[in-house]
Protein backbone atom coordinates (compact mmCIF):
# COMPACT_ATOMS: atom_id res chain seq x y z
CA UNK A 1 0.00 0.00 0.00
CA UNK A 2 1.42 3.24 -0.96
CA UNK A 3 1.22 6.55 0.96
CA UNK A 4 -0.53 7.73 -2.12
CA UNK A 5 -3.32 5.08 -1.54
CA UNK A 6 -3.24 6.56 1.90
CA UNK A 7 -4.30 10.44 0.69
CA UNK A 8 -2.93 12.18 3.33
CA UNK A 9 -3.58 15.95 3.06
CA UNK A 10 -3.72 18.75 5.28
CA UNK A 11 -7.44 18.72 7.36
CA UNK A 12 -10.16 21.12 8.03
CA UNK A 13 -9.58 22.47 11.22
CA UNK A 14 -12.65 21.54 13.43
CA UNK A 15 -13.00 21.57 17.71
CA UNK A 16 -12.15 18.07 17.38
CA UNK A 17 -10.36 16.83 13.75
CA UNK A 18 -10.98 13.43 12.58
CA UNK A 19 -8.03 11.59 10.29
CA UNK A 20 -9.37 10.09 6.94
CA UNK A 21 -9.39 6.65 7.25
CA UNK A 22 -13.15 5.11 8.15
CA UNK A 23 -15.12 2.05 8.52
CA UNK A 24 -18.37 2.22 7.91
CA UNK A 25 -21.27 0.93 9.50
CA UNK A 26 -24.95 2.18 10.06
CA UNK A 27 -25.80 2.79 6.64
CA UNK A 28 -28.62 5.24 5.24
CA UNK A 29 -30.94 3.56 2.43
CA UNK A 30 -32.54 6.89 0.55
CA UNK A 31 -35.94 6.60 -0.58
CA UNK A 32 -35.91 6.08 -3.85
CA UNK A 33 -38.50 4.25 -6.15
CA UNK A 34 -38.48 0.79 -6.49
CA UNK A 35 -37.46 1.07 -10.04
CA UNK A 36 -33.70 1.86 -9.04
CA UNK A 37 -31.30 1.09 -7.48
CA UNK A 38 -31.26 1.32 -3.44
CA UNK A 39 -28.78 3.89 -2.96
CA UNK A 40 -26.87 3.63 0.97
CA UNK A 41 -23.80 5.37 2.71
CA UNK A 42 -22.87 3.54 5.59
CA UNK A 43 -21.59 4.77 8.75
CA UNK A 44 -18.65 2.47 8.46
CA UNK A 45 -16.85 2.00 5.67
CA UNK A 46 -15.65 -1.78 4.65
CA UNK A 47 -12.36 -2.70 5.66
CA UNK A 48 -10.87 -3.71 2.36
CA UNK A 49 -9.10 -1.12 0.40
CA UNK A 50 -8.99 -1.15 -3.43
CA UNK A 51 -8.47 1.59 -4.35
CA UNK A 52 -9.15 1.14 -8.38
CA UNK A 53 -12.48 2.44 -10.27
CA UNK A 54 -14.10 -0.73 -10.61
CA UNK A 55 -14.26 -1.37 -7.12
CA UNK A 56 -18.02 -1.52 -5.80
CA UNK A 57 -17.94 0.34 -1.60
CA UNK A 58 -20.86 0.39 0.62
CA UNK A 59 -21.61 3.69 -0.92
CA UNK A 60 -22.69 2.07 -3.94
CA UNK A 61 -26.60 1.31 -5.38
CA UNK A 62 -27.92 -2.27 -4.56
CA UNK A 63 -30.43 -2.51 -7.54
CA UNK A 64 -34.25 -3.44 -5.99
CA UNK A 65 -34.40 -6.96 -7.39
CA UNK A 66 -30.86 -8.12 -5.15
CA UNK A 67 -33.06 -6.83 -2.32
CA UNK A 68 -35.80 -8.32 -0.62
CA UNK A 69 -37.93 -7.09 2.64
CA UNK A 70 -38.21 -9.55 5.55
CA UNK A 71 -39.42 -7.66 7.99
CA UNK A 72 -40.82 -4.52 8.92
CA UNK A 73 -43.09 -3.60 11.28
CA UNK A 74 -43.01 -0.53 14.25
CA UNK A 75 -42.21 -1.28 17.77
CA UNK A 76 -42.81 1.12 20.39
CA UNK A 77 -39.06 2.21 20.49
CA UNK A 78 -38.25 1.92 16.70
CA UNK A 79 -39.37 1.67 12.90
CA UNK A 80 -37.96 -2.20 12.58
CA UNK A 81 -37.22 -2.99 8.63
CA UNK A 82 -35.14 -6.53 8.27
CA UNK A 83 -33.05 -6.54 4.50
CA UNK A 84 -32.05 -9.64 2.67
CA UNK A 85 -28.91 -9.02 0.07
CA UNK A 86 -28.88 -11.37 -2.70
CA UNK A 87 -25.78 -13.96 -3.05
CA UNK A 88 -25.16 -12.44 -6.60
CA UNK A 89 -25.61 -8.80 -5.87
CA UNK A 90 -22.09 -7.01 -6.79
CA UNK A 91 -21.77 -5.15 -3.42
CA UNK A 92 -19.64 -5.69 -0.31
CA UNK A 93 -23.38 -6.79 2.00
CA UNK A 94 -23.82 -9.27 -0.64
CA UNK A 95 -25.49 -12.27 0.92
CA UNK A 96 -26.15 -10.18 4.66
CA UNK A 97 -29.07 -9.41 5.95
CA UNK A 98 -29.02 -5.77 7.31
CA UNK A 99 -31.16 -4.62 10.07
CA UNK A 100 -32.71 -0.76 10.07
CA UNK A 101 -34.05 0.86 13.38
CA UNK A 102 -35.02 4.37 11.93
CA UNK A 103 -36.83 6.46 9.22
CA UNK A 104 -33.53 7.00 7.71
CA UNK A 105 -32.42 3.49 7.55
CA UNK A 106 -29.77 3.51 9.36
CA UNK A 107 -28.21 0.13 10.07
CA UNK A 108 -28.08 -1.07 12.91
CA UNK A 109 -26.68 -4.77 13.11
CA UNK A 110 -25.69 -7.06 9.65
CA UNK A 111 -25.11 -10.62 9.87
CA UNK A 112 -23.54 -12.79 7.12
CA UNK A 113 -24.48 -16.64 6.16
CA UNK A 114 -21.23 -17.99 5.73
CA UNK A 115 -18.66 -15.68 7.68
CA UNK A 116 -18.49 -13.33 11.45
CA UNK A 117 -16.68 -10.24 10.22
CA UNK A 118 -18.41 -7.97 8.96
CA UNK A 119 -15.73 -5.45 7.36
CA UNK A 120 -17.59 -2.67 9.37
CA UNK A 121 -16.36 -0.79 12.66
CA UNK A 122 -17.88 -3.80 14.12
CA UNK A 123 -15.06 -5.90 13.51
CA UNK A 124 -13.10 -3.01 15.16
CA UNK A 125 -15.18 -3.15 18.53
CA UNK A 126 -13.86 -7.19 18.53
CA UNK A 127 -10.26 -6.04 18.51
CA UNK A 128 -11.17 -4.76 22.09
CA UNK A 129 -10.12 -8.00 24.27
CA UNK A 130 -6.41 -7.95 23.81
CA UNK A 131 -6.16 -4.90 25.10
CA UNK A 132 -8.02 -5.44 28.29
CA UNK A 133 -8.17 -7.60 31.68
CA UNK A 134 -10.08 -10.54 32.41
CA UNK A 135 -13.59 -10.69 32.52
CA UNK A 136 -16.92 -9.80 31.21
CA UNK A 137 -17.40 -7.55 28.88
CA UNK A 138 -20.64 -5.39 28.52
CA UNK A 139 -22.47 -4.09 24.66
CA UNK A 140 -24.41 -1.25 25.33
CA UNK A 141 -26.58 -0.90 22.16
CA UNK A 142 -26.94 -4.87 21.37
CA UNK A 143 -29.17 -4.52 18.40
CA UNK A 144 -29.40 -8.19 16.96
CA UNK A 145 -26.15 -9.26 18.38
CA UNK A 146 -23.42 -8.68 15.50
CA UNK A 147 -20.60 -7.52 17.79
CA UNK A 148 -21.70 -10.27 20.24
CA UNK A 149 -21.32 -13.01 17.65
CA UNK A 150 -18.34 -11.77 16.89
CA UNK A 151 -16.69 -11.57 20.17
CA UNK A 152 -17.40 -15.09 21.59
CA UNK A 153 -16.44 -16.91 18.41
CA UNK A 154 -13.66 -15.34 17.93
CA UNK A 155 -12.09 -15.36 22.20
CA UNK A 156 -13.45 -18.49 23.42
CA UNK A 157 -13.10 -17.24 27.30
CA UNK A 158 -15.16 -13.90 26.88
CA UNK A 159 -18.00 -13.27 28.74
CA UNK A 160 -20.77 -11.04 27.28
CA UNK A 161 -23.73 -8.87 28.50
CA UNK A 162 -25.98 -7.32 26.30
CA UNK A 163 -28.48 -4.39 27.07
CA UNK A 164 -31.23 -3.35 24.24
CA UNK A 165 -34.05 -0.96 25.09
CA UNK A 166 -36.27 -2.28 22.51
CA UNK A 167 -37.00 -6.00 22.91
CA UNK A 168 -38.51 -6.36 19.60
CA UNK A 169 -34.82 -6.04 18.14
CA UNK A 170 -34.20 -8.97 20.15
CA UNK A 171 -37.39 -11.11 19.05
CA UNK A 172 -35.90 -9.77 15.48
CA UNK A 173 -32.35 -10.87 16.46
CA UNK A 174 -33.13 -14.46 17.12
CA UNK A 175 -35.69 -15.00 14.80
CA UNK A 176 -33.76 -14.04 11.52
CA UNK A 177 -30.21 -12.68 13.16
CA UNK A 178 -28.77 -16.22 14.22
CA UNK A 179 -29.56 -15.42 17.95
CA UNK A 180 -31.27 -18.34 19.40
CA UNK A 181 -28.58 -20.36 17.91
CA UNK A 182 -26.26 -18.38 19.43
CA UNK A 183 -27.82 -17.95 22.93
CA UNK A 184 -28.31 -22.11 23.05
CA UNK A 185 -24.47 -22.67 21.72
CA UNK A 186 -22.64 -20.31 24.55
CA UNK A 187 -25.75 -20.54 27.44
CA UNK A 188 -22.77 -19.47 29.78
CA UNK A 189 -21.25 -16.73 28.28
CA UNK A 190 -23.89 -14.97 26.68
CA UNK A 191 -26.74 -12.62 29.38
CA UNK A 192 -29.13 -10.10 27.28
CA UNK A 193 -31.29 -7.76 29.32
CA UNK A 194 -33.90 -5.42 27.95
CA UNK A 195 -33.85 -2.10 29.51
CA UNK A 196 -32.03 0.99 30.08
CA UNK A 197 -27.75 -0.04 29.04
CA UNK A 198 -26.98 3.10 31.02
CA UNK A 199 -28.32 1.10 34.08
CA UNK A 200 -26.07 -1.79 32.88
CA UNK A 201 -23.89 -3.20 36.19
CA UNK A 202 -22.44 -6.90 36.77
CA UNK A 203 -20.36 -7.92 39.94
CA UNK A 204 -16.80 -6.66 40.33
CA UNK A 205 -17.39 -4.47 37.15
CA UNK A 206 -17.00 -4.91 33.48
CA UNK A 207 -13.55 -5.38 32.23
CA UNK A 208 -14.11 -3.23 29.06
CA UNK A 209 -18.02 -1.59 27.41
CA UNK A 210 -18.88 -1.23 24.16
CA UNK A 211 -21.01 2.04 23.33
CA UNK A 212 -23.33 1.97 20.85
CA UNK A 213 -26.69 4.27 21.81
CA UNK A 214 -28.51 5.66 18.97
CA UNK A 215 -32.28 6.73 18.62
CA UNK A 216 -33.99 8.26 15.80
CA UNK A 217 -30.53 8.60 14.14
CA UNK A 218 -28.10 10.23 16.34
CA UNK A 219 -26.31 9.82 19.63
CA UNK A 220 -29.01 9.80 22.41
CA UNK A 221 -28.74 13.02 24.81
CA UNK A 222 -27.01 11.25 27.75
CA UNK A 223 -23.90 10.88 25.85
CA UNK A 224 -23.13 14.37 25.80
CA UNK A 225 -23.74 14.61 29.34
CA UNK A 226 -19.88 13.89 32.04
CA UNK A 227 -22.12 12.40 34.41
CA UNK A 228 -23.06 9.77 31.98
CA UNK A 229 -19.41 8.66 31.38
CA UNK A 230 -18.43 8.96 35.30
CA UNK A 231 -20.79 6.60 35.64
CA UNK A 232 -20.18 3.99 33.13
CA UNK A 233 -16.25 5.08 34.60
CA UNK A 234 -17.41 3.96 37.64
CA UNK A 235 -18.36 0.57 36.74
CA UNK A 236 -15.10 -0.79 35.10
CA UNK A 237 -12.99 -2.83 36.80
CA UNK A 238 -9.35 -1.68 37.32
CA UNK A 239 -7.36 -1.56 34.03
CA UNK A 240 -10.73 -1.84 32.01
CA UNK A 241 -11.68 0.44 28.88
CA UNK A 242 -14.66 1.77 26.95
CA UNK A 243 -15.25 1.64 22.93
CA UNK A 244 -17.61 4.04 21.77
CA UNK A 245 -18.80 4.69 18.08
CA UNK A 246 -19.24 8.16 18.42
CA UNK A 247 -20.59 8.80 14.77
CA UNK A 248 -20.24 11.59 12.53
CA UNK A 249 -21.66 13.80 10.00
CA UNK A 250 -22.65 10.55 7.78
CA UNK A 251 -25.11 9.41 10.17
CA UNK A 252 -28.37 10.87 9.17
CA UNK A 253 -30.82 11.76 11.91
CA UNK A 254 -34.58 11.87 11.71
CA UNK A 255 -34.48 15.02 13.13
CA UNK A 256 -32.26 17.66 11.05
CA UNK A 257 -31.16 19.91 13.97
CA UNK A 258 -29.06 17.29 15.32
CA UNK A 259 -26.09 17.22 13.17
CA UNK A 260 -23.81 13.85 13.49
CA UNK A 261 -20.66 15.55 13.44
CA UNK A 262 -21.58 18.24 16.01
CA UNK A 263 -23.21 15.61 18.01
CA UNK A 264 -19.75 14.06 18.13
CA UNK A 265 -18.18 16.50 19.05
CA UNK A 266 -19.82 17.31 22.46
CA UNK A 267 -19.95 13.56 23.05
CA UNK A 268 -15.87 13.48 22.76
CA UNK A 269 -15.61 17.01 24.95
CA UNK A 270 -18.07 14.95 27.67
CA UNK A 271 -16.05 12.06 27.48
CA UNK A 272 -12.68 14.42 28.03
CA UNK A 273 -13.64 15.76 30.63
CA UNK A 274 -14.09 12.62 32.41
CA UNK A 275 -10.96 10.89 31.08
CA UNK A 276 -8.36 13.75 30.31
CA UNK A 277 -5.35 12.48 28.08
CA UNK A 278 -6.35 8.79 28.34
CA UNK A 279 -9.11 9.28 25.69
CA UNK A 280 -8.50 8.44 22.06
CA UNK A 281 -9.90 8.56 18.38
CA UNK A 282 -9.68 5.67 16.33
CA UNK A 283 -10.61 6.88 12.69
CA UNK A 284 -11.78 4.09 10.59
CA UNK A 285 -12.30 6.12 6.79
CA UNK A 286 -10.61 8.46 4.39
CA UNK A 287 -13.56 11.15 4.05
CA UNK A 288 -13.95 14.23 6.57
CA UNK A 289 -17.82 12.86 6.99
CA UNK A 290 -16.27 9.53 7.91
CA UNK A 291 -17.39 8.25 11.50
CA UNK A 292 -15.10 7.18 14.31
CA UNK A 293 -14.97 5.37 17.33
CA UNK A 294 -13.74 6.52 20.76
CA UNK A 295 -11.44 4.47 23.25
CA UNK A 296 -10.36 4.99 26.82
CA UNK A 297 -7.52 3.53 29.19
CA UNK A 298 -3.99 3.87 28.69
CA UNK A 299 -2.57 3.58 24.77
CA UNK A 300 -1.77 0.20 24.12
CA UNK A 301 1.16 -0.97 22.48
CA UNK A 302 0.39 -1.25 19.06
CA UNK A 303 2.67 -3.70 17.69
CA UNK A 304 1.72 -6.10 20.74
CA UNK A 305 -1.98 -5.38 20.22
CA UNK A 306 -2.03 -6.54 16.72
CA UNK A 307 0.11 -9.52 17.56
CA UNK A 308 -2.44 -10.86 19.70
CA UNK A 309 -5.40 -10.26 17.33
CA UNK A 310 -7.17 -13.32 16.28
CA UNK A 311 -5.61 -14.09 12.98
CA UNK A 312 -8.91 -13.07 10.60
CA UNK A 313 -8.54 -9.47 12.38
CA UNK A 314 -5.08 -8.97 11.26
CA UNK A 315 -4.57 -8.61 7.18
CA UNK A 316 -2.27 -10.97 5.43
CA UNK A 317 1.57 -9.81 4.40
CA UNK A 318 2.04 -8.10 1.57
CA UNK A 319 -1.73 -7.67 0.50
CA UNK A 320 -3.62 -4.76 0.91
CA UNK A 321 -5.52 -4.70 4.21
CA UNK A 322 -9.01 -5.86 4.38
CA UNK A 323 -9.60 -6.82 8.36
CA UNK A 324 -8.85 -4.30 11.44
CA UNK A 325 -7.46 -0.73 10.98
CA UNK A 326 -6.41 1.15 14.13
CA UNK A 327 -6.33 4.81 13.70
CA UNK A 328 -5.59 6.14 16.83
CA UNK A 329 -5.33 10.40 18.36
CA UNK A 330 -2.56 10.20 21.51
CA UNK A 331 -2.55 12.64 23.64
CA UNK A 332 1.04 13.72 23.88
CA UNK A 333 0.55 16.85 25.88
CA UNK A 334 -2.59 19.02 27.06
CA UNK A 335 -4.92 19.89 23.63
CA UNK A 336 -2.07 18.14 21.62
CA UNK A 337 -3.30 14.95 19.76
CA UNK A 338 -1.32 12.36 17.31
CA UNK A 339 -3.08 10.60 14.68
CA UNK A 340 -1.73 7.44 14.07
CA UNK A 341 -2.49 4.73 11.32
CA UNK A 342 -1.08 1.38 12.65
CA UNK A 343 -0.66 -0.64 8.90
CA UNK A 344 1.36 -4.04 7.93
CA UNK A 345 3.78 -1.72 5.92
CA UNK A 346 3.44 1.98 6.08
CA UNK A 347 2.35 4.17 9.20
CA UNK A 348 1.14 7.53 8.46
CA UNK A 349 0.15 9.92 11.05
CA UNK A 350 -0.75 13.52 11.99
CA UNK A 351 0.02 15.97 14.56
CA UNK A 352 -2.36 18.71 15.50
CA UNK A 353 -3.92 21.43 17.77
CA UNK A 354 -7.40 21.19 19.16
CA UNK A 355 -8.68 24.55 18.09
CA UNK A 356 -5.41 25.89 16.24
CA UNK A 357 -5.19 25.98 12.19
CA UNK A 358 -1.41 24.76 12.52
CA UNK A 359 -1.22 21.17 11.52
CA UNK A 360 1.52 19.59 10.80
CA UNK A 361 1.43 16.30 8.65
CA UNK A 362 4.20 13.11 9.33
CA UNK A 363 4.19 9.92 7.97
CA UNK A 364 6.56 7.14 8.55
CA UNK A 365 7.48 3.94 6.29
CA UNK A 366 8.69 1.59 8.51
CA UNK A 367 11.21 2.46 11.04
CA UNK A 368 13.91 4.77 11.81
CA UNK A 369 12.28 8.16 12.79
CA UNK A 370 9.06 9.55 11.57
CA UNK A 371 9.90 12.39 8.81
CA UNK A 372 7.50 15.37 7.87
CA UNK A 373 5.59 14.84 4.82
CA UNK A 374 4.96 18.36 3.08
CA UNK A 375 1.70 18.35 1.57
């Protein structure tokens, strides 16, 4: 991969600047007649990077007759619509079936017949374990149970608990999701509980939470409240850490006034003040509108981290990468953040001001010392 694939260029200065390098994941199905193609942007863009013309993304058109309605049907929490891909569709959800909780359609769980990962930010919440201690872990947000799935097949000692407001998503989950089959094959490591996640608590505290609270669209209120985050603090265990997708300006909200990207932006200045230095952004796209995921604790070593990443996480030598990207902001001083792109071959990072138009752009190919890049 070549720091040309990469297309590192100076940013936009924003409160809080997001590197260009996303997954993509709740994806927005426009309403367009049934004579055309469905048109969707995900909120997490697939893993896999080709970067040719013919390449197909999520961004891309699934024409009507690849797509066929399950499901759909309103529950007293959401508008519930259940998507079958075709097999033969040319698209990256090919053969998924996609699950949409809002009037947008944004997604917000996709399972696959004959594979776990996803290539969505999902597969980035499952590169959580390494990095923290023993014991359970908790998915606030557990739609029908794709980041669950993924987590106990691929760490055969993890413990999960799931909370989901809604439990029609659930009845959803098992019926056409692969739940039932997955609550009867782990009975002792998998506990779902409808009702508030914010309320979520297990003995001796959660060795690490994964965050993911929409309604309607966009980040639910709490999030951009401290006290939300001192008290999901509160309830790790020492050494433990919190995942958050903290969206962006491509997720579409039901209501217009809430923007994605601003909406992010208070939810990371909430989260800092609760965390200080030990918060960071892992940016999973290449776009400014690109979402991101938040992660607290202490920055993990890198190298060792992706050493202990079940092999399908970690992309094959000398290919380009299609499983995990880390894209990481380190604090390296007060309002000083590092944006770091941990690759097989090339690391390319950023250096920046919250607030300030300086930014200075580095990349580095491999060892010895990084060098500026002058862009």
């Amino acid at each position: 991969m070549s720091l040309t694939a990469l297309q590192i260029r100076p940013f936009t200065p924003y409160p809080i600047q997001i590197s260009h390098h996303t997954y993509r994941r709740i994806i927005k199905l426009s309403s367009k007649t049934l004579s055309k193609p469905l048109q969707i942007k995900s909120k997490s863009q697939e893993t896999h990077h080709d970067f040719t013309p013919q390449t197909r993304t999520q961004d891309d058109g699934i024409p009507i007759e690849d797509v066929k309605i399950i499901a759909k049907f309103k529950s007293r929490h959401n508008y519930i619509r259940v998507l079958e891909i075709s097999r033969k569709a040319d698209h990256p959800f090919a053969g998924s079936r996609l699950l949409l909780l809002d009037a947008p359609g944004n997604i917000h769980s996709i399972s696959f017949l004959f594979k776990s990962l996803t290539n969505t930010y999902f597969d980035v919440f499952a590169a959580l374990p390494p990095i923290i201690p023993p014991g359970p872990i908790g998915i606030l947000g557990f739609g029908a149970g794709s980041v669950a799935r993924l987590l106990l097949e691929l760490y055969p000692g993890v413990v999960v608990h799931g909370w989901e407001l809604d439990s029609s998503v659930i009845d959803v989950g098992r019926e056409f999701f692969g739940l039932k089959k997955l609550e009867k094959q782990y009975p002792d490591r998998l506990f779902i509980y409808v009702g508030n996640a914010l309320s979520a608590k297990v003995k001796d505290g959660f060795s690490g939470i994964l965050v993911d609270l929409f309604c309607k669209g966009s980040l639910i209120p709490e999030l951009q409240d401290p006290n939300t985050w001192e008290k999901l603090r509160k309830s790790l265990r020492k050494g433990g850490r919190i995942m958050v997708n903290v969206g962006g300006s491509c997720v579409e909200a039901e209501d217009k006034r809430r923007d994605g990207k601003v909406l992010m932006e208070d939810t990371l200045k909430a989260m800092h003040q609760v965390f200080g230095d030990r918060l960071f952004v892992l940016n999973l796209g290449n776009r400014k509108d690109d979402s991101s995921l938040a992660l607290t604790g202490k920055l993990p070593d890198l190298d060792a981290w992706k050493k202990v990443l079940p092999r399908s996480l970690r992309a094959p030598a000398g290919q380009c990468l299609n499983a995990v990207m880390v894209f990481v902001f380190i604090p390296v001083r007060i309002n000083t953040y590092i944006s770091l792109c941990a690759l097989p071959s090339v690391l390319a990072f950023v250096l920046w001001k919250i607030g300030e138009e300086m930014i200075v752009p580095f990349c580095w190919g491999g060892g010895g010392d990084p060098k500026m890049l002058l862009l």
